[in-house]
PDB file of N, CA and C in Angstrom:
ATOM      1  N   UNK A   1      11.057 141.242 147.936  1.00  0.00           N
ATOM      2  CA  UNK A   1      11.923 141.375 146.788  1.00  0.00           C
ATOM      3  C   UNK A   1      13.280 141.919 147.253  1.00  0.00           C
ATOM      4  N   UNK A   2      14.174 141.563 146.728  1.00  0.00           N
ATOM      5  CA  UNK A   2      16.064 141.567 147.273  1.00  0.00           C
ATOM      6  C   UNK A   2      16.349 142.792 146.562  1.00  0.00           C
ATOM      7  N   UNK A   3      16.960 143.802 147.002  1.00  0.00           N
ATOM      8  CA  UNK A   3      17.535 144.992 146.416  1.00  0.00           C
ATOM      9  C   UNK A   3      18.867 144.081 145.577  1.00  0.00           C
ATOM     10  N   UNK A   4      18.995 144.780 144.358  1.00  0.00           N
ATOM     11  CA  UNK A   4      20.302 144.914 143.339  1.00  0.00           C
ATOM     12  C   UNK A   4      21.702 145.134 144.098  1.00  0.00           C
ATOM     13  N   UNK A   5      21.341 146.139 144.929  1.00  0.00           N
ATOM     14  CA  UNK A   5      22.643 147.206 145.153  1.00  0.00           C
ATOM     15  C   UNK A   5      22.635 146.334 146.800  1.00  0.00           C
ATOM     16  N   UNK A   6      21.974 145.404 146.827  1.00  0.00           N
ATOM     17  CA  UNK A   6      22.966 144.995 148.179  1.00  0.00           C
ATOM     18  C   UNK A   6      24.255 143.589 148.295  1.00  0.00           C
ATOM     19  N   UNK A   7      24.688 143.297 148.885  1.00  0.00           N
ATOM     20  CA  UNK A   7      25.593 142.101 148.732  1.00  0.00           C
ATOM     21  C   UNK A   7      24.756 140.851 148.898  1.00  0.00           C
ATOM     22  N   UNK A   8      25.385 139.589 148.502  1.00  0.00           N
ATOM     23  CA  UNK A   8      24.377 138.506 149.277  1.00  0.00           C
ATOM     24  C   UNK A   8      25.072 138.001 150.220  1.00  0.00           C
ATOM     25  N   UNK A   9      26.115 137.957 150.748  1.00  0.00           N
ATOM     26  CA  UNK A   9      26.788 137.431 151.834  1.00  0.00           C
ATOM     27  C   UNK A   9      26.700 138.566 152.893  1.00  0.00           C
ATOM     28  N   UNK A  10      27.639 138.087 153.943  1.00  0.00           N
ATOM     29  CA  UNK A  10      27.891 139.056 155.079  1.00  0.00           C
ATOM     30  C   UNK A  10      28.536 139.713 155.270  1.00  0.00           C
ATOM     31  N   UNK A  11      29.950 139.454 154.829  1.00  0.00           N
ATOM     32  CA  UNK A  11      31.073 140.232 154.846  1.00  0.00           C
ATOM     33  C   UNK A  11      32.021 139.898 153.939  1.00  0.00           C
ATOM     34  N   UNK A  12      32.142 140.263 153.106  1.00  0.00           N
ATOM     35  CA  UNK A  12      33.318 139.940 151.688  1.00  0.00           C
ATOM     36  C   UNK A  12      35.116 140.059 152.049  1.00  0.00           C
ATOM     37  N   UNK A  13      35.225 141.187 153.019  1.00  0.00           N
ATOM     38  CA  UNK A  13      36.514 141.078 153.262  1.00  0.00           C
ATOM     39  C   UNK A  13      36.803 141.675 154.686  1.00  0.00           C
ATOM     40  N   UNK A  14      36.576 140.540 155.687  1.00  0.00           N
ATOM     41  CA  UNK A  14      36.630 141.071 157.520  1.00  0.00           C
ATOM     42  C   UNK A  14      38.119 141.640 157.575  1.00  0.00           C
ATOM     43  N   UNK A  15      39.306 140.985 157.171  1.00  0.00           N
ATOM     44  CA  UNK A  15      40.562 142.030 157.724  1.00  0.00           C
ATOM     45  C   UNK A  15      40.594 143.771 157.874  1.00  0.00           C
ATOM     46  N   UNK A  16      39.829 143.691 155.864  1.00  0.00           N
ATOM     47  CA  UNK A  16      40.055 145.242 155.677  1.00  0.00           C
ATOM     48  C   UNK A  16      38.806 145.965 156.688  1.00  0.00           C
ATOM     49  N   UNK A  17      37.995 145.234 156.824  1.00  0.00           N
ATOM     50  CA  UNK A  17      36.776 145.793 157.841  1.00  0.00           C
ATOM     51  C   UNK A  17      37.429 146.273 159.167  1.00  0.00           C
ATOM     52  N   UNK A  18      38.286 145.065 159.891  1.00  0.00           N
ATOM     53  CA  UNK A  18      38.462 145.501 160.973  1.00  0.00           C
ATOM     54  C   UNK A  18      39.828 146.420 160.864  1.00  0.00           C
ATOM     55  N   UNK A  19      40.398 146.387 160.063  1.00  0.00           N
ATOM     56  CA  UNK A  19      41.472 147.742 159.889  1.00  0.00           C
ATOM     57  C   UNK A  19      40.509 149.330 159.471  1.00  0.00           C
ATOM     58  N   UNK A  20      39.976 148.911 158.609  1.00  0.00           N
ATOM     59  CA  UNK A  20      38.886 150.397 158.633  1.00  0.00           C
ATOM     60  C   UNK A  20      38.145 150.961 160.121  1.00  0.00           C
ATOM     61  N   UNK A  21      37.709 149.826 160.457  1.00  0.00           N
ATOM     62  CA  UNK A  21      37.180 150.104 161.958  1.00  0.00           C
ATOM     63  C   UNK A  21      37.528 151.087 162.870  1.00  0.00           C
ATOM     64  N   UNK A  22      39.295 150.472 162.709  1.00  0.00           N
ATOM     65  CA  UNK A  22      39.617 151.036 163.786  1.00  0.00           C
ATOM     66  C   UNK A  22      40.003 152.129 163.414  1.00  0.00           C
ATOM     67  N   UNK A  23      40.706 152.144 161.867  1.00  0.00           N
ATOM     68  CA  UNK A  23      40.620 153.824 161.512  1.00  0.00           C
ATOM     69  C   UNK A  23      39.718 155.094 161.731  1.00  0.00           C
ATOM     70  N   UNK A  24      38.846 154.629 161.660  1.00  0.00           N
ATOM     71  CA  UNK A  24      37.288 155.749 162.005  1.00  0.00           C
ATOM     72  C   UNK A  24      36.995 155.898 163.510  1.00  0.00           C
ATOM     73  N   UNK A  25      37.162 155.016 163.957  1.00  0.00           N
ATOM     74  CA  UNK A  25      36.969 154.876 165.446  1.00  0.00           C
ATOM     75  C   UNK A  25      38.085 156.128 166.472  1.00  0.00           C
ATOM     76  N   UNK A  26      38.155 157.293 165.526  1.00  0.00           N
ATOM     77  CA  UNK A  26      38.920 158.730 166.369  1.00  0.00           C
ATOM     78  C   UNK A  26      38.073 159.466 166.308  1.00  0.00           C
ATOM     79  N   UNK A  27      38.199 160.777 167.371  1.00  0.00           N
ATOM     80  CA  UNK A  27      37.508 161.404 167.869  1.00  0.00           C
ATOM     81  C   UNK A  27      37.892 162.523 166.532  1.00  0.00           C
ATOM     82  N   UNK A  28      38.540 162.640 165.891  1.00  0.00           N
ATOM     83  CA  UNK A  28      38.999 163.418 164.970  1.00  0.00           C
ATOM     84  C   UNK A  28      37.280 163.521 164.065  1.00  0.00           C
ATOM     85  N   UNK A  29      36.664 162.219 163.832  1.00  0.00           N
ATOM     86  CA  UNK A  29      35.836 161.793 163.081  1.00  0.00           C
ATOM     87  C   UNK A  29      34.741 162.685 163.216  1.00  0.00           C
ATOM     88  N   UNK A  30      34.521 163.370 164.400  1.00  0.00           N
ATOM     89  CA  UNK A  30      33.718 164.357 164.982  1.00  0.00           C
ATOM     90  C   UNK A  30      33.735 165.348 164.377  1.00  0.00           C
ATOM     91  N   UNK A  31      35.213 165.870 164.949  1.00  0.00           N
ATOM     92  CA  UNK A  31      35.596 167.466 164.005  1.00  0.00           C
ATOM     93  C   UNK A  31      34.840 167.298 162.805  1.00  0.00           C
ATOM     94  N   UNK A  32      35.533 165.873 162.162  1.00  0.00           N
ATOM     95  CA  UNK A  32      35.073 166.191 160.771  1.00  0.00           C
ATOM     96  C   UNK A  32      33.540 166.351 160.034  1.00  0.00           C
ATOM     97  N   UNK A  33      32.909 166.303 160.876  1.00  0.00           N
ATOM     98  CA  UNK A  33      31.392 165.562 160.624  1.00  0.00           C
ATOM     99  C   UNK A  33      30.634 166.918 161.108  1.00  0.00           C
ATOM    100  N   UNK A  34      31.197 167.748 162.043  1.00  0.00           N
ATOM    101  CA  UNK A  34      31.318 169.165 162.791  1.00  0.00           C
ATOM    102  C   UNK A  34      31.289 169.943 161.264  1.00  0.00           C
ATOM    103  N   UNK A  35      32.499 169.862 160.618  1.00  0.00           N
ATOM    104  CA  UNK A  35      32.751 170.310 159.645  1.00  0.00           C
ATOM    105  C   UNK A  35      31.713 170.798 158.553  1.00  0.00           C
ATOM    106  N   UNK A  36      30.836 169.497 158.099  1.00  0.00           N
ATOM    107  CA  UNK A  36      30.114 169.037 157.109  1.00  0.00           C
ATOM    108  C   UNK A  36      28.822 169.587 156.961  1.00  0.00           C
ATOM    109  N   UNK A  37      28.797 169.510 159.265  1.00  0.00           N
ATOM    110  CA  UNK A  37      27.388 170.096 159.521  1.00  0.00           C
ATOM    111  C   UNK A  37      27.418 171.720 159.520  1.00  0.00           C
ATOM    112  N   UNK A  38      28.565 172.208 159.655  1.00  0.00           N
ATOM    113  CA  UNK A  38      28.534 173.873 159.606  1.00  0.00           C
ATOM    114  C   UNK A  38      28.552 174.235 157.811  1.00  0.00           C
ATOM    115  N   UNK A  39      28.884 173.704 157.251  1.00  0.00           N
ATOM    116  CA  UNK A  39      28.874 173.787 155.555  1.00  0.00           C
ATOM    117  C   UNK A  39      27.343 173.645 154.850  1.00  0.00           C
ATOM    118  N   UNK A  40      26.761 172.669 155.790  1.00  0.00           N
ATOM    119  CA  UNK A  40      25.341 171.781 154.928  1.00  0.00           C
ATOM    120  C   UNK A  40      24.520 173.052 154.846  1.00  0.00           C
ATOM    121  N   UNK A  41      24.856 173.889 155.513  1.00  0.00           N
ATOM    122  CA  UNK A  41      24.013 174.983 155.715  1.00  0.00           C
ATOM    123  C   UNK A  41      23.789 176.060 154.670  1.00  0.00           C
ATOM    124  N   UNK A  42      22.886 176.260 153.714  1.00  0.00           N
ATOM    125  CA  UNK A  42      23.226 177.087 152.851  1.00  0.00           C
ATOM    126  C   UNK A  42      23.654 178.370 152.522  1.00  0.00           C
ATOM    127  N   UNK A  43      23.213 179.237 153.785  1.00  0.00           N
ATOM    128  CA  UNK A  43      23.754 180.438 154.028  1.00  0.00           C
ATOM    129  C   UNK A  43      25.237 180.325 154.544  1.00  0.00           C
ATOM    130  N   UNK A  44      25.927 179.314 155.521  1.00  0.00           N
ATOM    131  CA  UNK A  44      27.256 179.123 155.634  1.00  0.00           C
ATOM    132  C   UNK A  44      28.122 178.645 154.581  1.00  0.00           C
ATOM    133  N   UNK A  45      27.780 178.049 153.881  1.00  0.00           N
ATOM    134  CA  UNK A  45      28.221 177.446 152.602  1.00  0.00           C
ATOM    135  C   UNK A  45      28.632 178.849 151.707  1.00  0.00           C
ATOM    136  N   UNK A  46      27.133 179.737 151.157  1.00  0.00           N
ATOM    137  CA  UNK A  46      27.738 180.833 150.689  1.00  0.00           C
ATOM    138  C   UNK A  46      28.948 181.873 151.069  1.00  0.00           C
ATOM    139  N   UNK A  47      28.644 181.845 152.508  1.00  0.00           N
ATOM    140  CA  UNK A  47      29.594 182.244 153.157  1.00  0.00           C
ATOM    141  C   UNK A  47      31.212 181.892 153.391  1.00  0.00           C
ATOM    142  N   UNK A  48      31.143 180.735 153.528  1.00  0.00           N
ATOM    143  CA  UNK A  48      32.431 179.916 153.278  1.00  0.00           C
ATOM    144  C   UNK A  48      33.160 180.020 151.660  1.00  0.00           C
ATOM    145  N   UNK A  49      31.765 180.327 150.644  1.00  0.00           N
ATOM    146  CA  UNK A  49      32.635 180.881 149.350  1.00  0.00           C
ATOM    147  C   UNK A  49      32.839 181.818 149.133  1.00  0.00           C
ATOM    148  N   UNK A  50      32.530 182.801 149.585  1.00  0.00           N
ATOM    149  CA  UNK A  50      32.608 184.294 149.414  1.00  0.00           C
ATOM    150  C   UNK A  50      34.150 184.263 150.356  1.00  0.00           C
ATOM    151  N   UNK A  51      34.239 183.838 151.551  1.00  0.00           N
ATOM    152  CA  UNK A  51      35.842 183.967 151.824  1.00  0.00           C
ATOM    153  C   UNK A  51      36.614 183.358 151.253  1.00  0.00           C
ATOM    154  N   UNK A  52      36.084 182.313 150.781  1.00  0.00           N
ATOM    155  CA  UNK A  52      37.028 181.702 149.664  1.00  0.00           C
ATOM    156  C   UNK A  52      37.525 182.779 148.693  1.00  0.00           C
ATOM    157  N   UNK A  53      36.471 183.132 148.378  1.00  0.00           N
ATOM    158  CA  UNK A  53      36.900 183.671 146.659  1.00  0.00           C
ATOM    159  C   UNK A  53      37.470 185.299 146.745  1.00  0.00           C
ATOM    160  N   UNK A  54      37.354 185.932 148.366  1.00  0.00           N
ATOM    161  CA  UNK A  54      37.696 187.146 148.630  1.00  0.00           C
ATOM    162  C   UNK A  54      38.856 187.002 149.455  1.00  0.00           C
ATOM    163  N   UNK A  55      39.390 186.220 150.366  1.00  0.00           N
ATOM    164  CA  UNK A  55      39.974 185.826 151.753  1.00  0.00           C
ATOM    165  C   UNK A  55      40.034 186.528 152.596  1.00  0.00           C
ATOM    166  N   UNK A  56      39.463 187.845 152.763  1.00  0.00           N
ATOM    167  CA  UNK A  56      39.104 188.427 153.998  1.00  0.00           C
ATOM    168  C   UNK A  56      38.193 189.030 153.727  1.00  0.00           C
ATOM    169  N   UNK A  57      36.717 189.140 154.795  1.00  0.00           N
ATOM    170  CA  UNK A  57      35.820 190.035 154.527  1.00  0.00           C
ATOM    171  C   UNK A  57      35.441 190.422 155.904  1.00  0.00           C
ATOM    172  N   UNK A  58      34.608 191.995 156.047  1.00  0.00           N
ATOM    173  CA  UNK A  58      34.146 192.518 157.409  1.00  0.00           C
ATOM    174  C   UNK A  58      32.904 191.932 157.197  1.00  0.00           C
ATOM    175  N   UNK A  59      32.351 191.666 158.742  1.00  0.00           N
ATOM    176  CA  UNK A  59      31.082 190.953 159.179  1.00  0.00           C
ATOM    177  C   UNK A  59      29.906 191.511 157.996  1.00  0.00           C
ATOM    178  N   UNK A  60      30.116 193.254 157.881  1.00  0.00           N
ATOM    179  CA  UNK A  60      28.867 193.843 157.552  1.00  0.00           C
ATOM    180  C   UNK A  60      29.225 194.404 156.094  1.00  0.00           C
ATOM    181  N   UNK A  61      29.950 193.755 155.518  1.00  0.00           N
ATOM    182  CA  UNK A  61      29.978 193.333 153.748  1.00  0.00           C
ATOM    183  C   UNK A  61      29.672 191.613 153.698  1.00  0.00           C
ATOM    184  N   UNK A  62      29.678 190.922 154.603  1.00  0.00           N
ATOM    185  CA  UNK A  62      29.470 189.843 154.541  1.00  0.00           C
ATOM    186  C   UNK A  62      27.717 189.583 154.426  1.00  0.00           C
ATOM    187  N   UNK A  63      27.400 190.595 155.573  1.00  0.00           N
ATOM    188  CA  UNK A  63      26.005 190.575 155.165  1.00  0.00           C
ATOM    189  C   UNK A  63      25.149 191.359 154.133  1.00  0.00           C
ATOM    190  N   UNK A  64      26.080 192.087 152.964  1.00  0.00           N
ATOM    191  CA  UNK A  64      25.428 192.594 152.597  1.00  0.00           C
ATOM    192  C   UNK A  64      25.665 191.810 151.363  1.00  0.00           C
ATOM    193  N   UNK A  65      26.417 191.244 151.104  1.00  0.00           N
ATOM    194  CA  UNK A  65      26.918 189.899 150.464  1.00  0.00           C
ATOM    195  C   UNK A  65      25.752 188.537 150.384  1.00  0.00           C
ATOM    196  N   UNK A  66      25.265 188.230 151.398  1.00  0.00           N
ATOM    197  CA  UNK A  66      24.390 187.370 151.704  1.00  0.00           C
ATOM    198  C   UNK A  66      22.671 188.019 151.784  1.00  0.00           C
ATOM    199  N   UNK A  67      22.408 189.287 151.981  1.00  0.00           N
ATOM    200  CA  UNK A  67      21.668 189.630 152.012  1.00  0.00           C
ATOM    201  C   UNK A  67      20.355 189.550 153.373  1.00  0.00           C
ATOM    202  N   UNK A  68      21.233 189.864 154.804  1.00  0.00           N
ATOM    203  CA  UNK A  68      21.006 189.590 155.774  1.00  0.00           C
ATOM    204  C   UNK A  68      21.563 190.631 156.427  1.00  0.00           C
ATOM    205  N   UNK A  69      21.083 190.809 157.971  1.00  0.00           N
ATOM    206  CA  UNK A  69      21.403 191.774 159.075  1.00  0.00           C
ATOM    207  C   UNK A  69      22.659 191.312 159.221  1.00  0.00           C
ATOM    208  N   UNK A  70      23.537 191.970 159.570  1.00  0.00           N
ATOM    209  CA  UNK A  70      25.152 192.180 160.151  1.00  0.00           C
ATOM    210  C   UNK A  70      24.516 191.351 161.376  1.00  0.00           C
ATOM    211  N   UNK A  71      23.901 191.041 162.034  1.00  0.00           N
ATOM    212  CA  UNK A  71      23.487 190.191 163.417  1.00  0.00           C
ATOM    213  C   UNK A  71      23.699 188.969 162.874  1.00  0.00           C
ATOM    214  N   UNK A  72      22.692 188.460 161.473  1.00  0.00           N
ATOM    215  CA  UNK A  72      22.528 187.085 161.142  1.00  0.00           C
ATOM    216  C   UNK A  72      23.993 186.616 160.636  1.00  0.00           C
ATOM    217  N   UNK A  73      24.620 187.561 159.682  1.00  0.00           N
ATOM    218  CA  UNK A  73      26.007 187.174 159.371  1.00  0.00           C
ATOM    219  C   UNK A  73      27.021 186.491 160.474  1.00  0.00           C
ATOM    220  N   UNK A  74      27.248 187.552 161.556  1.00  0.00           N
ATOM    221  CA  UNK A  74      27.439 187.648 162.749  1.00  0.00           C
ATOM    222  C   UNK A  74      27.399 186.072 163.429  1.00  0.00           C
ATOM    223  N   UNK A  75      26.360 185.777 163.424  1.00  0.00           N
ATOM    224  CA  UNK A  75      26.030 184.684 164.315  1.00  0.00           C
ATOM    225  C   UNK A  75      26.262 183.476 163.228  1.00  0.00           C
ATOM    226  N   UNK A  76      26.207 183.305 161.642  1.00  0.00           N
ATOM    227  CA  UNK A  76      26.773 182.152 160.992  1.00  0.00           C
ATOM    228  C   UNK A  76      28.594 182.409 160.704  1.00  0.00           C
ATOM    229  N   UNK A  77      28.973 183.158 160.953  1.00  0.00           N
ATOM    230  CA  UNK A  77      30.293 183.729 160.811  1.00  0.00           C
ATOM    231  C   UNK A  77      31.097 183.243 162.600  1.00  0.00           C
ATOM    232  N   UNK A  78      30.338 183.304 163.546  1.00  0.00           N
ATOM    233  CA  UNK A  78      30.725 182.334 164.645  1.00  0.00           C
ATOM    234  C   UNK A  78      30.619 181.171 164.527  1.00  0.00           C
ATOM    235  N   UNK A  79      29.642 180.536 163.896  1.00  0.00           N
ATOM    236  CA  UNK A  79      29.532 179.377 163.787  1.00  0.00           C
ATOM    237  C   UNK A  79      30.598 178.334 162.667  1.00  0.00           C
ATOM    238  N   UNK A  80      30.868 179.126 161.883  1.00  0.00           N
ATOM    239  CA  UNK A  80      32.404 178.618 161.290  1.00  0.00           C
ATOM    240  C   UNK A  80      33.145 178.858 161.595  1.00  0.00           C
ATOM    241  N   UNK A  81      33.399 179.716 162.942  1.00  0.00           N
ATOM    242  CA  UNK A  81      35.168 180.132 163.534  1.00  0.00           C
ATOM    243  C   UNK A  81      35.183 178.920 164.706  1.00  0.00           C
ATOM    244  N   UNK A  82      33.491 179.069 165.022  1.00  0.00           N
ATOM    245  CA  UNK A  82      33.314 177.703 166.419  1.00  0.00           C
ATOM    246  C   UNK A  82      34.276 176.356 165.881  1.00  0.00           C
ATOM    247  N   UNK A  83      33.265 175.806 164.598  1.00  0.00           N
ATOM    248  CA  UNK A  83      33.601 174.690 163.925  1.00  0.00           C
ATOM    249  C   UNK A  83      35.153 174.479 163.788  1.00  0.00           C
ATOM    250  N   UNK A  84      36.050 175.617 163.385  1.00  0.00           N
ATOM    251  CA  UNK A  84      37.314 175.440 163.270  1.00  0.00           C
ATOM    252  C   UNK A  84      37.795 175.784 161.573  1.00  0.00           C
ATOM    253  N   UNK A  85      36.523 176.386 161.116  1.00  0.00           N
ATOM    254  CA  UNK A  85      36.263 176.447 159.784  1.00  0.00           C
ATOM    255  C   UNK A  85      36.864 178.635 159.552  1.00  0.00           C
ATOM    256  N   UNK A  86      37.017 179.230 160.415  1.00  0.00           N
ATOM    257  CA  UNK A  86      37.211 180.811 160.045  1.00  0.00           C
ATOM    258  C   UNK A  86      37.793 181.169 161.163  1.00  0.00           C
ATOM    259  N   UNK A  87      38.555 182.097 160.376  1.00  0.00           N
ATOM    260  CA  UNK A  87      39.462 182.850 161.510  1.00  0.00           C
ATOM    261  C   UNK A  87      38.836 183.685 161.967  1.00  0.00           C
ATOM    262  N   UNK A  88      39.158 184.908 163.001  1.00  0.00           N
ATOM    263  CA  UNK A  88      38.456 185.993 163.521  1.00  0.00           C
ATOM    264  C   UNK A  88      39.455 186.962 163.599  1.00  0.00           C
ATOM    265  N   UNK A  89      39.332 188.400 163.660  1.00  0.00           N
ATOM    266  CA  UNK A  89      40.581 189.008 163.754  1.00  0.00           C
ATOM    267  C   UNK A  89      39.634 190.905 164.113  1.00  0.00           C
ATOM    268  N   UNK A  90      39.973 191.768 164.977  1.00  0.00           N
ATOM    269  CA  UNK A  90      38.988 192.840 164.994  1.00  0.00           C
ATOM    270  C   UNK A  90      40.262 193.740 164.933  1.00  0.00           C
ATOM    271  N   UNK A  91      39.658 194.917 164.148  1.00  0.00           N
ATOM    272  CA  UNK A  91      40.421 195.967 163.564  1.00  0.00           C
ATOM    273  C   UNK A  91      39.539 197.269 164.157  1.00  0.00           C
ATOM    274  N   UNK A  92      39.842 197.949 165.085  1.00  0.00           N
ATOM    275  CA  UNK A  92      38.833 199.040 165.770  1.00  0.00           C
ATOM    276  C   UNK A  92      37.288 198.481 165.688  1.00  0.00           C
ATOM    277  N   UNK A  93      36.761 199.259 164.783  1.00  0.00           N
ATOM    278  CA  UNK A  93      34.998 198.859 164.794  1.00  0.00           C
ATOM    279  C   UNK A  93      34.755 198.248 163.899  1.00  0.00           C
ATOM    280  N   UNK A  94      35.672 197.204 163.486  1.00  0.00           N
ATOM    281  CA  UNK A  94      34.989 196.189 162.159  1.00  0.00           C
ATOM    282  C   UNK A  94      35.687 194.527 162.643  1.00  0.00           C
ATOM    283  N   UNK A  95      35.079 193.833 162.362  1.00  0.00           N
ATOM    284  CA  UNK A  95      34.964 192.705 162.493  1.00  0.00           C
ATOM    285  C   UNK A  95      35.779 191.952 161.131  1.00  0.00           C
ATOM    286  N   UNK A  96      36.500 191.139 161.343  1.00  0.00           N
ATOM    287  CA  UNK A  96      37.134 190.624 159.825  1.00  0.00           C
ATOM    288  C   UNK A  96      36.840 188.824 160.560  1.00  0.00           C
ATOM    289  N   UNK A  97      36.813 188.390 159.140  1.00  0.00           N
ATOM    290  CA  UNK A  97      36.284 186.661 158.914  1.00  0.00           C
ATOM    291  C   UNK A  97      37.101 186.534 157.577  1.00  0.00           C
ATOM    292  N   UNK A  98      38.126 185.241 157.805  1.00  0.00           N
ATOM    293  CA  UNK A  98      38.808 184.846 156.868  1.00  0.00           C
ATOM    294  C   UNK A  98      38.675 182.897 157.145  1.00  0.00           C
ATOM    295  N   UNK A  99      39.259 182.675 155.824  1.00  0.00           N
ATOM    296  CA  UNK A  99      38.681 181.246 156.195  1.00  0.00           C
ATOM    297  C   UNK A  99      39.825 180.883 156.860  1.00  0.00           C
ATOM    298  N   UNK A 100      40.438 179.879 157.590  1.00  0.00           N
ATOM    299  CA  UNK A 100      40.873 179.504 158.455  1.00  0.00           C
ATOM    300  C   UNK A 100      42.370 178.868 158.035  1.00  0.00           C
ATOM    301  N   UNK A 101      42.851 177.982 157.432  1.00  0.00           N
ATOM    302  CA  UNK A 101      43.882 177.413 156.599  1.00  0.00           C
ATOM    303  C   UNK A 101      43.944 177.386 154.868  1.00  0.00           C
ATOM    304  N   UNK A 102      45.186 176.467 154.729  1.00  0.00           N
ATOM    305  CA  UNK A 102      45.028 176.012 152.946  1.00  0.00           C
ATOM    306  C   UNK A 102      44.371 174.784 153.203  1.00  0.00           C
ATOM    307  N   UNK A 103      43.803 174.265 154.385  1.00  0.00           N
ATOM    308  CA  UNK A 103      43.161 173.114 153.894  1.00  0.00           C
ATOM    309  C   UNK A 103      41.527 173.301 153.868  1.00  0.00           C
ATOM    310  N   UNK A 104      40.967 174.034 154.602  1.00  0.00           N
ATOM    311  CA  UNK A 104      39.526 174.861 154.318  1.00  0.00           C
ATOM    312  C   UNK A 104      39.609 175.063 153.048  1.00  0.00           C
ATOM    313  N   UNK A 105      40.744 175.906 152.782  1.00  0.00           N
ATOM    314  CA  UNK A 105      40.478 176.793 151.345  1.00  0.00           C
ATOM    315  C   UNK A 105      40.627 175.797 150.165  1.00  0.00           C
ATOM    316  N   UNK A 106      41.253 174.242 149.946  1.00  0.00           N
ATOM    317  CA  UNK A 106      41.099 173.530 149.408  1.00  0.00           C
ATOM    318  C   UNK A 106      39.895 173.138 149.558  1.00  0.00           C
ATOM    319  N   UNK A 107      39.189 172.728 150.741  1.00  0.00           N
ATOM    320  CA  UNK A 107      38.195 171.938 150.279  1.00  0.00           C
ATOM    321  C   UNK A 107      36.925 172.648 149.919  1.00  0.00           C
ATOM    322  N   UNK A 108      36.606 173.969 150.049  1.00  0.00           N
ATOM    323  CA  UNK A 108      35.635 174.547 149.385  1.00  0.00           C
ATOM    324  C   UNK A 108      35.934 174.678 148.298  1.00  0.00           C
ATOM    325  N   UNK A 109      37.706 175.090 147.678  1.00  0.00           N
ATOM    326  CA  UNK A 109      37.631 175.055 146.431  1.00  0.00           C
ATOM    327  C   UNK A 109      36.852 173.516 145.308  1.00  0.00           C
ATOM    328  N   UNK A 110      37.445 172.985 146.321  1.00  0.00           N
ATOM    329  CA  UNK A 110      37.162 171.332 145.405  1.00  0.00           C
ATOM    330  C   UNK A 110      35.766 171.173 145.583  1.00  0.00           C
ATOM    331  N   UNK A 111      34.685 171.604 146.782  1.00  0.00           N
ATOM    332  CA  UNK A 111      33.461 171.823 146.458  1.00  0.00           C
ATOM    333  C   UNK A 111      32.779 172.110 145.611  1.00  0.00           C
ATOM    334  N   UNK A 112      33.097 173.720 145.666  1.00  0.00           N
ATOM    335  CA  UNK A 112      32.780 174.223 144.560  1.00  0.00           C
ATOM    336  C   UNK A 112      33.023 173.925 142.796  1.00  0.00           C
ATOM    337  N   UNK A 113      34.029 173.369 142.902  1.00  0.00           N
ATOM    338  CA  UNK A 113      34.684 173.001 141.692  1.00  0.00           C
ATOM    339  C   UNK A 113      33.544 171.886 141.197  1.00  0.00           C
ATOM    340  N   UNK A 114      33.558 170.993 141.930  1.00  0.00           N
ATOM    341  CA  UNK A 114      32.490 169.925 142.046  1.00  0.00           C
ATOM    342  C   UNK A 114      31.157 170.633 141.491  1.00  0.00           C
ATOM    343  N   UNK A 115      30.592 171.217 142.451  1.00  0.00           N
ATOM    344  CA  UNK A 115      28.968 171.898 142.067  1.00  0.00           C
ATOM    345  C   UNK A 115      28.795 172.232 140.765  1.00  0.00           C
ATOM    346  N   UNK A 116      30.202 172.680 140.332  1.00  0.00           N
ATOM    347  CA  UNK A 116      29.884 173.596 138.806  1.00  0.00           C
ATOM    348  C   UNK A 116      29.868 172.154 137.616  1.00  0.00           C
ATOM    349  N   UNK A 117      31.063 170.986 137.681  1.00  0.00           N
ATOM    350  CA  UNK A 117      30.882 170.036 137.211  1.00  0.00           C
ATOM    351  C   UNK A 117      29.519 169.527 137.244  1.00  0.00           C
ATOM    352  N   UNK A 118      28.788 169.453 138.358  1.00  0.00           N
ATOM    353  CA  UNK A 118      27.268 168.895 138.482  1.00  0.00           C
ATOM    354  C   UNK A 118      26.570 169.702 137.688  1.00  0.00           C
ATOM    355  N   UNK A 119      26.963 170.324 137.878  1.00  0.00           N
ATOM    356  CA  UNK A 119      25.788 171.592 136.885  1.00  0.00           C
ATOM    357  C   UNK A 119      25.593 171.527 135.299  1.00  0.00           C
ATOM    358  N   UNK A 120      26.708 170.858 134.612  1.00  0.00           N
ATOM    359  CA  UNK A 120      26.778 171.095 133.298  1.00  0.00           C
ATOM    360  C   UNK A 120      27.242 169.362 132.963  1.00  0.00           C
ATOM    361  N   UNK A 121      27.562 168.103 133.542  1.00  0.00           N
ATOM    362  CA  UNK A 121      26.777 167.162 134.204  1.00  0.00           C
ATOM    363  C   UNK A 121      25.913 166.516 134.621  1.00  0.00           C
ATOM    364  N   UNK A 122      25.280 166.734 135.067  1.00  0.00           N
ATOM    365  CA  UNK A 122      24.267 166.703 136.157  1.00  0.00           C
ATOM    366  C   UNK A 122      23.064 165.965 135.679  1.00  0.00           C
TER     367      UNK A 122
END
């Protein structure tokens, strides 16, 4: 039996194919996908909104925020400065995590913005 949602031909429009192609075909495509995979994460995700919605926080309000050891924070709080997703910045004995640009901070906003639409939506 033939799925609905597929095409019946092969290719409906090869120019725009091979112009898309080659658009995607950057290494940029990585970062971005880097990106998606440090977010998918639900404890980074919270995390990524809480700097959103605070723009600077220490490691060990972060974990008390999330409800985790200053270690576990710690180690998902590298993992979004790795990604390219948080800044880092140390002030004597505290640790500070901010999100990284206005374009991070857009797109969690528009995330989030999103989630809450799904919610009452949905």
């Amino acid at each position: 039996m033939a799925s609905s949602d597929r095409c019946k031909v092969f290719c409906y429009d090869p120019e725009k194919v091979e112009r898309v192609q080659k658009k995607i075909k950057t290494p940029h495509i990585q970062q971005m996908a880097g990106m998606f995979k440090a977010l998918a994460d639900n404890t980074r995700a919270r995390i990524a909104l809480a700097l959103h919605l605070e723009g600077e926080l220490c490691v060990c309000d972060v974990a008390n925020i999330i409800g985790s050891s200053p270690a576990t924070a710690s180690h998902h709080l590298r993992s979004l400065h790795k990604m390219g997703l948080a800044r880092f910045r140390r002030e004597g004995k505290f640790a500070f995590y901010s999100l990284d640009d206005d374009h991070i901070q857009q797109l969690i906003a528009m995330a989030h913005a999103h989630s809450l639409e799904e919610e009452f939506h949905g």
